[in-house]
Protein backbone atom coordinates (compact mmCIF):
# COMPACT_ATOMS: atom_id res chain seq x y z
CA UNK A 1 111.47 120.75 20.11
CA UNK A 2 114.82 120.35 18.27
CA UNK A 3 116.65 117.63 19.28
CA UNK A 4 119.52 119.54 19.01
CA UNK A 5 120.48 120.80 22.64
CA UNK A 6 119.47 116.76 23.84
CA UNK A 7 122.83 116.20 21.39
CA UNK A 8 124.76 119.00 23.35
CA UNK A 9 123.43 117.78 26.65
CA UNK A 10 124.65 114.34 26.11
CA UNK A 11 128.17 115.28 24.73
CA UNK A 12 128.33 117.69 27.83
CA UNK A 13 127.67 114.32 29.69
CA UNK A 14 130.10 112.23 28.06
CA UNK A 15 132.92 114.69 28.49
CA UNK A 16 132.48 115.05 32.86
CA UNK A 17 132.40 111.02 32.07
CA UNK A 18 135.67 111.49 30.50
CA UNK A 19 137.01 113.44 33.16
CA UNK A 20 136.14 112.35 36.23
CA UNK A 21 137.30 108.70 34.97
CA UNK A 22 140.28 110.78 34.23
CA UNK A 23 140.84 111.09 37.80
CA UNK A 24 140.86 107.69 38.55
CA UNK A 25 143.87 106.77 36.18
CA UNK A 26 145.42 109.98 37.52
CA UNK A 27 144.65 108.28 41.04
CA UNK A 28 146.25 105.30 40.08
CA UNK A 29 149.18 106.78 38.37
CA UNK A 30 150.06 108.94 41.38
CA UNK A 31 149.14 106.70 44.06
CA UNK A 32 146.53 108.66 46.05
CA UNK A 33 143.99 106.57 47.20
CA UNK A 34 140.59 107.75 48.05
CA UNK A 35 139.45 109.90 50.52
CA UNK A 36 142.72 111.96 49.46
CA UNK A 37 142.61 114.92 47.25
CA UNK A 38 146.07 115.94 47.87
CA UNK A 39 149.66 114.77 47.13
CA UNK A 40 151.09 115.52 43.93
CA UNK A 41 150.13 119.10 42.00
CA UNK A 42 149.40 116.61 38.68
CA UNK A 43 146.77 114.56 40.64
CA UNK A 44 145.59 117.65 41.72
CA UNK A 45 144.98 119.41 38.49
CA UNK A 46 143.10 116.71 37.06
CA UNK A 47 141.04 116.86 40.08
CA UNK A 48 140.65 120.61 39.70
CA UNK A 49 139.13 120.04 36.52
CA UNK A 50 136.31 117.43 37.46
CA UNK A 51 135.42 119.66 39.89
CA UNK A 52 135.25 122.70 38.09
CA UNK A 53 133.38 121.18 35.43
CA UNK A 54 130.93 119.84 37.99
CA UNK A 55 130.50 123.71 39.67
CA UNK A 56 129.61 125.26 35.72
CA UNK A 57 127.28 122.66 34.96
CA UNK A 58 125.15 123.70 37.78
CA UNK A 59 125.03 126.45 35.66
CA UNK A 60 125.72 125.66 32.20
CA UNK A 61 122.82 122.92 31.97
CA UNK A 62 119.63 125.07 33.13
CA UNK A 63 120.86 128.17 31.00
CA UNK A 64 121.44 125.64 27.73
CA UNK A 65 117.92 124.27 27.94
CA UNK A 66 116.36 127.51 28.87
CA UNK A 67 117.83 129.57 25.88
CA UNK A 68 116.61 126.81 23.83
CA UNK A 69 113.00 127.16 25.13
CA UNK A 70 113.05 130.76 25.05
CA UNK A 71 115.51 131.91 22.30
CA UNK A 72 116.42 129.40 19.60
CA UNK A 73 117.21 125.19 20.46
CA UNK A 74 120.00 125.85 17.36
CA UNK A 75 121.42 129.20 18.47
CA UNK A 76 121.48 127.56 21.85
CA UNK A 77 122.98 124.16 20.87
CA UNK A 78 125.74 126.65 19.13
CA UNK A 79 126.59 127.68 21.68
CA UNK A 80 126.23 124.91 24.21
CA UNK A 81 128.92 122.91 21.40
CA UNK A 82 131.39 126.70 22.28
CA UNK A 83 130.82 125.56 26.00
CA UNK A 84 132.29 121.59 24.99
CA UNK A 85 134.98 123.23 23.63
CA UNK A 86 135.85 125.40 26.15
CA UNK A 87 135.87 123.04 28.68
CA UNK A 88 137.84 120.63 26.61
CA UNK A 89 140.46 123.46 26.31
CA UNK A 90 140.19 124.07 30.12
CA UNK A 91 140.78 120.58 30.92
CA UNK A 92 144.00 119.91 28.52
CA UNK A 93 145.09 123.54 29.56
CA UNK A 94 145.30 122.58 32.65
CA UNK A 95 146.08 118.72 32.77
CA UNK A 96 149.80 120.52 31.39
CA UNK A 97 149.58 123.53 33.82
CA UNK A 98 147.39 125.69 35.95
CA UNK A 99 147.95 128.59 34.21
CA UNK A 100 147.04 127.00 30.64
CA UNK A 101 143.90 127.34 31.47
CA UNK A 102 142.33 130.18 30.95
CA UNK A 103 141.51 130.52 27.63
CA UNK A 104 139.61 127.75 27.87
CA UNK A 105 137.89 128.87 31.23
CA UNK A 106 137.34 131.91 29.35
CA UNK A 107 135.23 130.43 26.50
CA UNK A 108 133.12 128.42 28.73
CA UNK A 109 132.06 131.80 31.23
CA UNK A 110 131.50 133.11 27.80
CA UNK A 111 129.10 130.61 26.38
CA UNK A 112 127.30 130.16 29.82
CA UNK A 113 126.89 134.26 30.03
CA UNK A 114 125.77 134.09 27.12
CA UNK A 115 123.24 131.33 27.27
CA UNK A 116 121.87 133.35 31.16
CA UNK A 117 121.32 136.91 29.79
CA UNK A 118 119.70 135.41 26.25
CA UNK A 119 117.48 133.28 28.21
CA UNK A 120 116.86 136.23 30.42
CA UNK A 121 116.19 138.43 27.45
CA UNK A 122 114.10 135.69 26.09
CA UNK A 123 111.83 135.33 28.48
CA UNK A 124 111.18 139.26 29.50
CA UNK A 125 110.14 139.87 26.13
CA UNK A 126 107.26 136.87 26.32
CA UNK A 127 105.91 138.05 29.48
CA UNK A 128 103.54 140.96 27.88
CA UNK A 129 102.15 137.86 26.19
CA UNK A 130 100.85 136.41 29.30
């Protein structure tokens, strides 16, 4: 197996490290202590993006590893590295303002489509050879 989408599974790791410690400066810089999740629409946005980030990998992870089983590990690492950047977009999009964000958004849905109906694809076609 390529070691390829491991690589793209670890950056995606590192960057929801980066952001969710993200939310703890932006805690500390706006003064909402925990169990809040409201106060100030910059906290907020920061914590938007944590959270989003943690509702696509639910789907973003399984679709990455199973296009690279079923497809191609490269094609798949391609475009797990378009889902990175996406989300990176997403999250500096929005950090400035909610509605900088969807280009970024966009490009992640993108990759992750892409990733479910090519794994999808990729494993229909093996079944015959069952």
């Amino acid at each position: 197996m390529s070691p390829f989408p491991s690589l793209v599974t670890v950056l995606t790791l590192i960057l929801y490290l980066i952001l969710t410690v993200n939310v703890g400066r932006a805690r500390a810089k706006y003064k909402i202590l925990p169990p809040e999740t409201s106060g100030d629409t910059n906290f907020e946005r920061v914590l938007r993006v944590q959270q989003n980030t943690l509702e696509q990998l639910i789907l973003f992870l399984p679709a990455l590893w199973l296009f690279s089983q079923f497809v191609s590990p490269v094609f798949g690492a391609g475009i797990g590295v378009l889902w990175i950047i996406g989300r990176s977009l997403y999250a500096w999009g929005y950090y400035q303002a909610a509605e900088k964000r969807m280009l970024g958004f966009a490009i992640g849905t993108l990759a992750t489509i892409t990733l479910l109906i090519g794994s999808l694809i990729g494993i229909v076609v093996q079944l015959p050879n069952l």
